[in-house]
Protein backbone atom coordinates (compact mmCIF):
# COMPACT_ATOMS: atom_id res chain seq x y z
CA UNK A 1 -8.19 -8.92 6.04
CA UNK A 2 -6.20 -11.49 3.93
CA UNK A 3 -5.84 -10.93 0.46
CA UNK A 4 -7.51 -13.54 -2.06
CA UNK A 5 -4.74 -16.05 -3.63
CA UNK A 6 -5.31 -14.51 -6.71
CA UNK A 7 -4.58 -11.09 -5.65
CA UNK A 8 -0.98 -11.74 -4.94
CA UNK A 9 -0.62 -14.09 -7.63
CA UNK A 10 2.02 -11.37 -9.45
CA UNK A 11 4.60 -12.23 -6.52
CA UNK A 12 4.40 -15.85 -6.58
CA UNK A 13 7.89 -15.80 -8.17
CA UNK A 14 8.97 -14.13 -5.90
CA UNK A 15 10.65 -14.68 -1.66
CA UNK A 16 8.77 -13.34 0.95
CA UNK A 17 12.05 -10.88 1.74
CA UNK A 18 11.57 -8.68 -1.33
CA UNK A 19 11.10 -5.35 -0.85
CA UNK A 20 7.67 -3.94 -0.96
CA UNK A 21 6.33 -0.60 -1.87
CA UNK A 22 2.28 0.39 -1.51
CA UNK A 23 0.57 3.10 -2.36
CA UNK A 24 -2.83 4.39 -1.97
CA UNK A 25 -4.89 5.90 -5.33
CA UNK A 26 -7.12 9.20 -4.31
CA UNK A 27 -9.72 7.09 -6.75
CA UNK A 28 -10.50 3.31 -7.42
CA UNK A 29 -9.48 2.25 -10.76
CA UNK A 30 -8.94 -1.03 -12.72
CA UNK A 31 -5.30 -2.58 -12.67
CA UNK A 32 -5.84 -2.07 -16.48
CA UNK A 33 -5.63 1.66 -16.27
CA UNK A 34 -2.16 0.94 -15.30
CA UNK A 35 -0.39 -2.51 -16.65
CA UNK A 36 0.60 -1.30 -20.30
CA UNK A 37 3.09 1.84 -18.66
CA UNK A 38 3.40 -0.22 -15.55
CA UNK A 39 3.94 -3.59 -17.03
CA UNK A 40 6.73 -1.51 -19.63
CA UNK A 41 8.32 0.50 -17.07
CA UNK A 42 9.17 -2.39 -14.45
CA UNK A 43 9.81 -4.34 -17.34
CA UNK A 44 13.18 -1.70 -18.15
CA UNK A 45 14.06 -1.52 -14.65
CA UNK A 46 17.53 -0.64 -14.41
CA UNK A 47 20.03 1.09 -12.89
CA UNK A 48 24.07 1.39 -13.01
CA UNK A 49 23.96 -2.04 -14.93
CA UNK A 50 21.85 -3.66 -12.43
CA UNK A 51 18.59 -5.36 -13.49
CA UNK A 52 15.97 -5.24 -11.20
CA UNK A 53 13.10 -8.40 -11.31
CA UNK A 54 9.88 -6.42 -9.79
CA UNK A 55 6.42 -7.23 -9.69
CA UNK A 56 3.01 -5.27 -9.21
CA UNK A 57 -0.56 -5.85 -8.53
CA UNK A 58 -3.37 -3.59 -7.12
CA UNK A 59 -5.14 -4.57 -4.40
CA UNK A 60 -8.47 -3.03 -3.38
CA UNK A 61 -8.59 -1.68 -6.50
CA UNK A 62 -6.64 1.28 -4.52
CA UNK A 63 -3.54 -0.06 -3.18
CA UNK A 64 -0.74 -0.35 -6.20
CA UNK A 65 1.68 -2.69 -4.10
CA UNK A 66 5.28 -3.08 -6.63
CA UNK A 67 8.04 -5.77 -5.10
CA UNK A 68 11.22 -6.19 -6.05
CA UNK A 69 13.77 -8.89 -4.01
CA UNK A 70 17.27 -7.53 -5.49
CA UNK A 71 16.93 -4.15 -3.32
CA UNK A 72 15.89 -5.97 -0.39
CA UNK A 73 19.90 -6.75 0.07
CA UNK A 74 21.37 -4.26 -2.05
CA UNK A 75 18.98 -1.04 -1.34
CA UNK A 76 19.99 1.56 -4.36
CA UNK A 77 17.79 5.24 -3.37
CA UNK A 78 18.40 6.88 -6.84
CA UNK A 79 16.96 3.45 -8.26
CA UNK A 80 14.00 3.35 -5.93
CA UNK A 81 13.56 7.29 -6.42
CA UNK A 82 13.47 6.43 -10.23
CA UNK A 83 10.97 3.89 -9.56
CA UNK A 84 8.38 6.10 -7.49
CA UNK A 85 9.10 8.56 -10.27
CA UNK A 86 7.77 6.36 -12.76
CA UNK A 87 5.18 5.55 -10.85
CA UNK A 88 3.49 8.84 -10.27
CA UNK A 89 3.76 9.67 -14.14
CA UNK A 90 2.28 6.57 -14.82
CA UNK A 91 -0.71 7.16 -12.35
CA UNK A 92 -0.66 11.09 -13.60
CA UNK A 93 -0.81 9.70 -17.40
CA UNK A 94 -3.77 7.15 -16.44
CA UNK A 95 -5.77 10.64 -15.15
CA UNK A 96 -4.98 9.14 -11.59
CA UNK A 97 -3.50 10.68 -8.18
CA UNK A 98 -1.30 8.77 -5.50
CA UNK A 99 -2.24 10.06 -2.00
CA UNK A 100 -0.10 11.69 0.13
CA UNK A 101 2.11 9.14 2.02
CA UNK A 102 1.26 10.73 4.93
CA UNK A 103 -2.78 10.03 4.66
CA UNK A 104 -4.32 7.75 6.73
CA UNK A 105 -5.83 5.03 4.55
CA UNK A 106 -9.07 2.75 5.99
CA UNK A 107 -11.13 0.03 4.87
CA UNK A 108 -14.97 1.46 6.13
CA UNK A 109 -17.75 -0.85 5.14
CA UNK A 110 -18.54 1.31 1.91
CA UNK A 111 -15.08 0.95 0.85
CA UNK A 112 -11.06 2.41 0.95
CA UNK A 113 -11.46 5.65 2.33
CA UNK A 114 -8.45 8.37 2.63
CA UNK A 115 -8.36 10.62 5.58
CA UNK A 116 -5.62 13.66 6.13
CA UNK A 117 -4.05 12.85 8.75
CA UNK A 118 -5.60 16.66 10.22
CA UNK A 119 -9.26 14.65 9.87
CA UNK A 120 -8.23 12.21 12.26
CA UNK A 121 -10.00 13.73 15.66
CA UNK A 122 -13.01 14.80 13.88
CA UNK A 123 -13.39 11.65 12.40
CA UNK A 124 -13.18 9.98 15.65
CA UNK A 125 -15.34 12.47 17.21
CA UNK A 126 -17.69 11.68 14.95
CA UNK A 127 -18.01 7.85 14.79
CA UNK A 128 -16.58 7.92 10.98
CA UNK A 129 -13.86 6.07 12.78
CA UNK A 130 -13.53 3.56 15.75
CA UNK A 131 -11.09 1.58 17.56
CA UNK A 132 -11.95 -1.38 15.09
CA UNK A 133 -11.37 0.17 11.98
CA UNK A 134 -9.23 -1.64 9.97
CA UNK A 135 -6.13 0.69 8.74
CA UNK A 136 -4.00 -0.19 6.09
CA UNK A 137 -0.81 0.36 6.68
CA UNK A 138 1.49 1.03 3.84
CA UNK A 139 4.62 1.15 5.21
CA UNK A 140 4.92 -2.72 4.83
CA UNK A 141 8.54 -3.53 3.82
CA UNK A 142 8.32 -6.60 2.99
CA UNK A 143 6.58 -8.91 0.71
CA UNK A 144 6.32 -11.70 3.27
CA UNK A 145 4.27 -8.89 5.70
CA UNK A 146 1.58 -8.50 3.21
CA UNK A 147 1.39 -12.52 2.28
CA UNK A 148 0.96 -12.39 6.43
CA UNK A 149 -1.55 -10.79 6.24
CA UNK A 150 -0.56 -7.28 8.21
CA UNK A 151 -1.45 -4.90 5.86
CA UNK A 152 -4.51 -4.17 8.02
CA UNK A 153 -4.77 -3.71 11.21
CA UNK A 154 -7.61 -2.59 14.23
CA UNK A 155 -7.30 1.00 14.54
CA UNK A 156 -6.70 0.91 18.40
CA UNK A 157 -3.62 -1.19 17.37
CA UNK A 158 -2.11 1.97 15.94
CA UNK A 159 -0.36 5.19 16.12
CA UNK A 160 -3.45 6.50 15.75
CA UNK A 161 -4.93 4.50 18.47
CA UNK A 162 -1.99 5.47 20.73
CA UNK A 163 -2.06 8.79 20.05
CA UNK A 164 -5.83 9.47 20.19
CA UNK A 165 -6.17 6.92 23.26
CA UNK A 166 -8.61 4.77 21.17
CA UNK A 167 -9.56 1.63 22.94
CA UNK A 168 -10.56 -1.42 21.38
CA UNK A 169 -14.02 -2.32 20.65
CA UNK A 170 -15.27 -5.39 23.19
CA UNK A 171 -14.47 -8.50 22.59
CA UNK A 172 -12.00 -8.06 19.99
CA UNK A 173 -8.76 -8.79 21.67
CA UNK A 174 -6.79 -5.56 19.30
């Protein structure tokens, strides 16, 4: 699923190589919830001298996605770990929780849905999930990956799909 213009509107300033961080709220909000601490707390960015120019938008309204070109080409973990940091205050401030990276987050037709990854077999078993269910996958790296559209993709196309021998649905070509 591509991502209206105005959704990724925050990053126009920004090349397609910045890095690119997503993470997945346990609860919908409004970006509004966030921007004042959010908004502030990119705004001071900094480490060892080095001024970093990100950006942030939420997609979904459960997906906060933050980009930032500079550590694209010179990485810096204590600034990124700062960063995340931030974040999750931020979120824990706003009376919000970040999943756990390692959920499995889907788009179902009632909405973002978060599965433990320890749901996965049930929720196959029991039709919750199919080989056509779009997962998100927030590992994206870049910027230019999520203006390409590959933040979602079929189920079957997956890990999961590997590992759970999920086959396509008909006619989809995933």
């Amino acid at each position: 699923m591509s991502h209206p213009a105005d959704a990724l509107a925050p990053f126009n300033g920004l090349p397609d190589g910045a890095r690119l961080w997503l993470m997945a709220l346990e609860q919908p909000t409004e970006a509004a919830a966030l921007a004042p601490e959010l908004d502030a707390t990119l705004a001071k960015w900094r480490h060892k001298g080095m001024q970093y120019h990100a950006a942030w938008t939420l997609l979904h309204g459960r997906i906060l996605a933050i980009a930032e070109p500079t550590l694209a080409e010179q990485p810096s973990g204590c600034a990124i770990d700062g960063m995340l940091r931030s974040v999750h205050r931020i979120a824990e401030t706003a009376g919000l929780a970040l999943a756990d990276p390692q959920d499995v987050v889907v788009r179902l037709d009632a909405g973002i849905r978060i599965f433990p990854r320890t749901e996965l077999e049930a929720r196959l078993g029991d039709g919750t999930l199919d080989g056509g269910t779009p997962v998100l996958d927030l590992a994206l790296y870049t910027l230019g990956d999520l203006r390409q559209g590959r933040l979602e993709k079929p189920l079957a196309a997956t890990w999961i799909g590997r590992k759970y021998k999920v086959q396509a649905p008909a006619g989809t070509g995933a």
